[in-house]
C-alpha atoms as a PDB file:
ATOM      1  CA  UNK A   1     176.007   9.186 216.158  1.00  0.00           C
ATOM      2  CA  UNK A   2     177.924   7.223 213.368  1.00  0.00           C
ATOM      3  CA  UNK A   3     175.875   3.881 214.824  1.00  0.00           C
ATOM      4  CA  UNK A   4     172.578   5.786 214.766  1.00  0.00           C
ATOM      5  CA  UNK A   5     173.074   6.094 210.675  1.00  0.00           C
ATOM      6  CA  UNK A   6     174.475   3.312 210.270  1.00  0.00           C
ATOM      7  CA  UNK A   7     171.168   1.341 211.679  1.00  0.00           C
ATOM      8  CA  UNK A   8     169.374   3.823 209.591  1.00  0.00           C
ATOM      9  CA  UNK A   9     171.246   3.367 206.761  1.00  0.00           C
ATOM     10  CA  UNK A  10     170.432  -0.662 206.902  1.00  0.00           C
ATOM     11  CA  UNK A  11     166.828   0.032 207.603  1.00  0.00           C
ATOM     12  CA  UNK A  12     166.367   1.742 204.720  1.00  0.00           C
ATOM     13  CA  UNK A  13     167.793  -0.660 202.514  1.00  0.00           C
ATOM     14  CA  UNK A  14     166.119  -3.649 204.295  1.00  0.00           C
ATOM     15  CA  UNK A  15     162.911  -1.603 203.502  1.00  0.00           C
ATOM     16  CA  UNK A  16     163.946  -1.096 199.668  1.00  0.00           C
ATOM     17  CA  UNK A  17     164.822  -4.786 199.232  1.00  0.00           C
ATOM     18  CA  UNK A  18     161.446  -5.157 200.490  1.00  0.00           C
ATOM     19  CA  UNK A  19     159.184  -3.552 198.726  1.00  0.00           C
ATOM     20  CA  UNK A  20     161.601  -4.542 195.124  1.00  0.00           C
ATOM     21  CA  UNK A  21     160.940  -8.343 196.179  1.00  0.00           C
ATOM     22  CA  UNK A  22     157.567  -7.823 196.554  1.00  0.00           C
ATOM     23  CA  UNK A  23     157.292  -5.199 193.290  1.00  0.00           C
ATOM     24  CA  UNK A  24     159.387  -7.704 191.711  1.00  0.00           C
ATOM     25  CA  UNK A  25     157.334 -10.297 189.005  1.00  0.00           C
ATOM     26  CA  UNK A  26     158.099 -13.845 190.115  1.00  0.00           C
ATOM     27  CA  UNK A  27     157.704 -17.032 188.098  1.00  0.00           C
ATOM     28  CA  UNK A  28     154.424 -18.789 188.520  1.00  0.00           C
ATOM     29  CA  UNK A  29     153.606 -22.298 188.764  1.00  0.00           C
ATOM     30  CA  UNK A  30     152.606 -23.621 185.787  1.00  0.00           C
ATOM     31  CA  UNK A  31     148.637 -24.399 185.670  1.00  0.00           C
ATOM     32  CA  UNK A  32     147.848 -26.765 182.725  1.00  0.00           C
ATOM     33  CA  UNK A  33     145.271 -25.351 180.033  1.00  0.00           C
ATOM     34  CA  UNK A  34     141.917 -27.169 180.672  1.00  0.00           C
ATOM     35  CA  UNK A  35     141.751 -29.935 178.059  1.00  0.00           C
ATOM     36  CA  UNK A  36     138.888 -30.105 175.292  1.00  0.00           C
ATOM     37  CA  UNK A  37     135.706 -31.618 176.448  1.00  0.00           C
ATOM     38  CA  UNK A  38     133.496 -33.674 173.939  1.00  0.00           C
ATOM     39  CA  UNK A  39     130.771 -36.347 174.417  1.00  0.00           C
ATOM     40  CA  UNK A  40     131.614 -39.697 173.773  1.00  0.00           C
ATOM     41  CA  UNK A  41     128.798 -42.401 173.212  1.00  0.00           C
ATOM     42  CA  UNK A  42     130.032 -45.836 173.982  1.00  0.00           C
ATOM     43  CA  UNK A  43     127.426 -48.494 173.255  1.00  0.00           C
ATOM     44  CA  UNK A  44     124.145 -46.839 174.521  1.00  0.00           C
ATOM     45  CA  UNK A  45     126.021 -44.769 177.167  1.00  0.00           C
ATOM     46  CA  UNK A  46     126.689 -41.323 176.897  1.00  0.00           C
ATOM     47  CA  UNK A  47     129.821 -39.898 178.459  1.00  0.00           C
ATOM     48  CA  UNK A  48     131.405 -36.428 178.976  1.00  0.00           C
ATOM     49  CA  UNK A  49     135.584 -36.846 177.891  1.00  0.00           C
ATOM     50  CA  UNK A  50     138.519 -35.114 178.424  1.00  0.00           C
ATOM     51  CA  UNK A  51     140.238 -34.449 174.905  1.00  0.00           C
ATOM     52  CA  UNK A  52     144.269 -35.965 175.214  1.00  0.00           C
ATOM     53  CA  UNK A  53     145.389 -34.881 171.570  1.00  0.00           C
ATOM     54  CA  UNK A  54     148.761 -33.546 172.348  1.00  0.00           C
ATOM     55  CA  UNK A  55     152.004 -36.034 173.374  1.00  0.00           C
ATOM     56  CA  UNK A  56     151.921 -33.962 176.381  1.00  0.00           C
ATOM     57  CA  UNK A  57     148.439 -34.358 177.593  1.00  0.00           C
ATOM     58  CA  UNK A  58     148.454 -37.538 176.573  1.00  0.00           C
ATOM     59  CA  UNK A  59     151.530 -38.378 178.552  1.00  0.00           C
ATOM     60  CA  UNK A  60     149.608 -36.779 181.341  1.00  0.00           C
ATOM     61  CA  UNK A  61     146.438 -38.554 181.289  1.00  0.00           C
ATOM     62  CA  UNK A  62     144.441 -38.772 184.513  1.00  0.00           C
ATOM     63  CA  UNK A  63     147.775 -38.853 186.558  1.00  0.00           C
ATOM     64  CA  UNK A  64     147.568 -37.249 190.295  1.00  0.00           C
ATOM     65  CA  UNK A  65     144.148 -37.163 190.190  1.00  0.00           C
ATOM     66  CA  UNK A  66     142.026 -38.018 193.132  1.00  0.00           C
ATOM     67  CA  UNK A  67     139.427 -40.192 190.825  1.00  0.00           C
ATOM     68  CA  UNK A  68     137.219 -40.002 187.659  1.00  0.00           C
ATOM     69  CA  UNK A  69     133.233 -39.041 188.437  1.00  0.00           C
ATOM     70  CA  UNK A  70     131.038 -41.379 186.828  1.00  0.00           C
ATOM     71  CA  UNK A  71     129.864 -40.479 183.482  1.00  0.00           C
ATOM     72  CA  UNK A  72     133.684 -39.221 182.883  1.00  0.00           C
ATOM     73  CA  UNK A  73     136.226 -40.238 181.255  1.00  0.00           C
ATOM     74  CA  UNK A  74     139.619 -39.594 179.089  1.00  0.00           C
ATOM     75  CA  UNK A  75     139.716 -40.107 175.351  1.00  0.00           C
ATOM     76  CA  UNK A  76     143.440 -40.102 173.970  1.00  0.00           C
ATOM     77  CA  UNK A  77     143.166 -39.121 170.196  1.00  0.00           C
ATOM     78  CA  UNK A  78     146.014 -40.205 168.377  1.00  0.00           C
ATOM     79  CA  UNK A  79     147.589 -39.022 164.903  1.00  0.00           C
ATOM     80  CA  UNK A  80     147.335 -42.520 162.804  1.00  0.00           C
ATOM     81  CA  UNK A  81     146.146 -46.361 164.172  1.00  0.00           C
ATOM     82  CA  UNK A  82     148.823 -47.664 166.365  1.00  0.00           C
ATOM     83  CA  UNK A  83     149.537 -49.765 169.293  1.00  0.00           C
ATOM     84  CA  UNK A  84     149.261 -47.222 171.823  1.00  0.00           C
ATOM     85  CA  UNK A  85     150.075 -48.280 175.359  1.00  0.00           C
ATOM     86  CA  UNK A  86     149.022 -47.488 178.606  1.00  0.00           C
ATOM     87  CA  UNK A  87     150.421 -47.183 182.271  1.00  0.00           C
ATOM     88  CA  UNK A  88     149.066 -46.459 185.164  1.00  0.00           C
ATOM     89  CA  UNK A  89     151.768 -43.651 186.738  1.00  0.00           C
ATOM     90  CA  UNK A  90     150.759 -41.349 189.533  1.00  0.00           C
ATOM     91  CA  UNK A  91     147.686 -43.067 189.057  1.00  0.00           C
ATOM     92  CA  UNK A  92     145.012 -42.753 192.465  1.00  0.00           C
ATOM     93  CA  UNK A  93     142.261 -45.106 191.456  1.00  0.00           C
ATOM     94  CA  UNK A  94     141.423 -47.888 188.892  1.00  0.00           C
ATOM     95  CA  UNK A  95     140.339 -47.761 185.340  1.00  0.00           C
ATOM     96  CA  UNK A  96     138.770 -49.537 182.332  1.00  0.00           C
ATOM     97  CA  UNK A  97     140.996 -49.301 179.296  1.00  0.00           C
ATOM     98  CA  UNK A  98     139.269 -49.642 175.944  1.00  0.00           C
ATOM     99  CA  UNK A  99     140.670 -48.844 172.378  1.00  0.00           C
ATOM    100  CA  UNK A 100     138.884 -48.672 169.272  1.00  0.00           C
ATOM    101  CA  UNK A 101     139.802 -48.221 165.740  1.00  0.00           C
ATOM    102  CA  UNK A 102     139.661 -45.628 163.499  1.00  0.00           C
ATOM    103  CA  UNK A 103     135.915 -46.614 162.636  1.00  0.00           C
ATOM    104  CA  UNK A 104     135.331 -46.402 166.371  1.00  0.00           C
ATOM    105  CA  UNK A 105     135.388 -50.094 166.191  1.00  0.00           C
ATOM    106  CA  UNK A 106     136.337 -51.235 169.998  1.00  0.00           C
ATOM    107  CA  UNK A 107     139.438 -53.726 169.455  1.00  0.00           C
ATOM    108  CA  UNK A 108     140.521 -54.340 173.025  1.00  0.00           C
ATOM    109  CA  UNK A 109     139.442 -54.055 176.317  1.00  0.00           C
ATOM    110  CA  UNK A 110     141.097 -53.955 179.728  1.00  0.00           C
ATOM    111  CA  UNK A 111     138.934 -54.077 182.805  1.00  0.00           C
ATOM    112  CA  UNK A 112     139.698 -52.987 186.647  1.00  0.00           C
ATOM    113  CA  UNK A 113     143.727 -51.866 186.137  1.00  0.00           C
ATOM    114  CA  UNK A 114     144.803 -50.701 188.898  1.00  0.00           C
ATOM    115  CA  UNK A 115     147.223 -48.281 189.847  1.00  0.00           C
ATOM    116  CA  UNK A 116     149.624 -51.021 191.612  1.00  0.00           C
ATOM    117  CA  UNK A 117     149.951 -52.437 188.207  1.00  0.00           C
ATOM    118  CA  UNK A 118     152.716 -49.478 187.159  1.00  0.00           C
ATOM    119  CA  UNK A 119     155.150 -49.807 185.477  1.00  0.00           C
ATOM    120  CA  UNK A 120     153.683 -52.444 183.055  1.00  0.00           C
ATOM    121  CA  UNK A 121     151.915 -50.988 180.262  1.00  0.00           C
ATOM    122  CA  UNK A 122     148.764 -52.340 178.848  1.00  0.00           C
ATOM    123  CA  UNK A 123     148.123 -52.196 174.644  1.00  0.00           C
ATOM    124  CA  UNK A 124     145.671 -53.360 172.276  1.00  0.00           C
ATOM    125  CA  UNK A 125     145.668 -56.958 170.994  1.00  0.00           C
ATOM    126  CA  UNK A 126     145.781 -55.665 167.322  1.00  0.00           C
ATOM    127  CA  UNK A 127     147.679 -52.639 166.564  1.00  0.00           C
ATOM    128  CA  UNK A 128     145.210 -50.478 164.562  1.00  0.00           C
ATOM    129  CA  UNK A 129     144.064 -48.134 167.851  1.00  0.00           C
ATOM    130  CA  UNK A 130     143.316 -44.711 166.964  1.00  0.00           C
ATOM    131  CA  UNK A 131     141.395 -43.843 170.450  1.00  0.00           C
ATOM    132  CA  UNK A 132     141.545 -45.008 173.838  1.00  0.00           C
ATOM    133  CA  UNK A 133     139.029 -44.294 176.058  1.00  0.00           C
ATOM    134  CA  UNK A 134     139.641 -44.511 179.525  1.00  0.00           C
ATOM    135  CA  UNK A 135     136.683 -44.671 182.251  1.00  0.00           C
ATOM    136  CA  UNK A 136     135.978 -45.908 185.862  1.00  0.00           C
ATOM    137  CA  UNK A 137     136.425 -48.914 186.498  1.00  0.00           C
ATOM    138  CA  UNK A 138     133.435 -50.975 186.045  1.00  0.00           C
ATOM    139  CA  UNK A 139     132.415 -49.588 183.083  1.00  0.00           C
ATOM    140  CA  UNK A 140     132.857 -51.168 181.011  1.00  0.00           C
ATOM    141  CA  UNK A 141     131.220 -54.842 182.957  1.00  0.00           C
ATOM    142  CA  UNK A 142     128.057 -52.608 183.921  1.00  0.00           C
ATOM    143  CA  UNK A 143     127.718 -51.214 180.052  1.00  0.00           C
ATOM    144  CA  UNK A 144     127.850 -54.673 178.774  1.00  0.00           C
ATOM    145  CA  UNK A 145     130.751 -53.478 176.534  1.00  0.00           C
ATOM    146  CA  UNK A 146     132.361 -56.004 174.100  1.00  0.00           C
ATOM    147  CA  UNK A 147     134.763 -55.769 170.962  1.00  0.00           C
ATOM    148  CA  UNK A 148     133.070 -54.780 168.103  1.00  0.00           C
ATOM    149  CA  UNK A 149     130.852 -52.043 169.948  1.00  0.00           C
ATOM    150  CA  UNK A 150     130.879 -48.850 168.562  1.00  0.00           C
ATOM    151  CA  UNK A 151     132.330 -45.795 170.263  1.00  0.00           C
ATOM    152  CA  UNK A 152     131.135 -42.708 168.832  1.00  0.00           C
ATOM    153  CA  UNK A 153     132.886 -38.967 169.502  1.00  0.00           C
ATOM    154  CA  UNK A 154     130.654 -36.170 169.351  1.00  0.00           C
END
C-alpha cells in the first residue's frame, strides 16, 4: 500500500512540474527589429535599401544572409564623414562596396568582394564617407558607376 502512494505521490508531482514548465514564461530568441527601408537612387538606378544607422545594425550588415535580390541593397548611415571600413563576416555571397560623401558624392568604389576576402577590411581612399552603400555584385560594372556619381537617399 505504502508503494501504491508513493508512485502516486511522484505522479502527481511529475504532472505539476509539468504543466509549471509549460505555464512557465521562457526566454525567447531574440528576433532583430526590421531595419528602415528607403529608396536610394544611384546614378539613374533606383534601389530599395536597408537603413544601418545604429553601431549595431551596422555591425550586422547583410551577415548570414543567403544573398541580396537585385534592386536591393544596404545603406550604412553614419554620424559624421569618416573612413568607415568594411568586412565581409558571415558573409554568403559577394558585394559591390561604394561610399559617398556627405553630398552623396561617390568617393570610392569596390567591385566583386567576396566573402573569402574576411578578415581584411575594405575603406574609402579618402576619409570623408558618410554612406556606404552596399549592393550585388555587379552593380556597380552594369550601372556604369564611377566616382563622382551622385547617390541620392530618398
Amino acid at each position: 500500500m505504502a508503494v501504491k502512494i508513493y508512485i502516486a505521490l511522484i505522479a502527481v508531482a511529475l504532472v505539476l512540474a509539468t504543466v509549471f514548465y509549460i505555464t512557465e514564461p521562457h526566454d525567447t530568441p531574440t528576433i532583430m527589429t526590421q531595419l528602415a527601408k528607403t529608396s536610394v537612387t544611384v546614378g539613374s538606378t533606383t534601389i530599395e535599401a536597408e537603413v544601418a544607422s545604429t553601431p549595431a545594425s551596422r555591425g550586422k550588415g547583410l551577415s548570414d544572409r543567403a544573398s541580396l535580390l537585385p534592386g536591393n541593397g544596404m545603406l550604412f548611415v553614419f554620424e559624421e564623414e569618416g573612413s568607415w571600413g568594411i568586412w565581409m563576416k558571415d558573409m554568403q555571397f559577394p558585394i559591390d562596396i561604394i561610399w559617398a560623401g556627405s553630398n552623396g558624392s561617390i568617393i570610392t568604389i569596390e567591385k566583386n568582394i567576396t566573402p573569402s576576402t574576411y578578415p581584411t577590411a575594405f575603406y574609402p581612399e579618402t576619409p570623408r564617407a558618410k554612406y556606404v552603400l552596399e549592393v550585388p555584385a555587379g552593380f556597380a560594372d552594369e550601372h556604369t558607376l564611377a566616382e563622382g556619381d551622385i547617390i541620392v537617399v530618398q
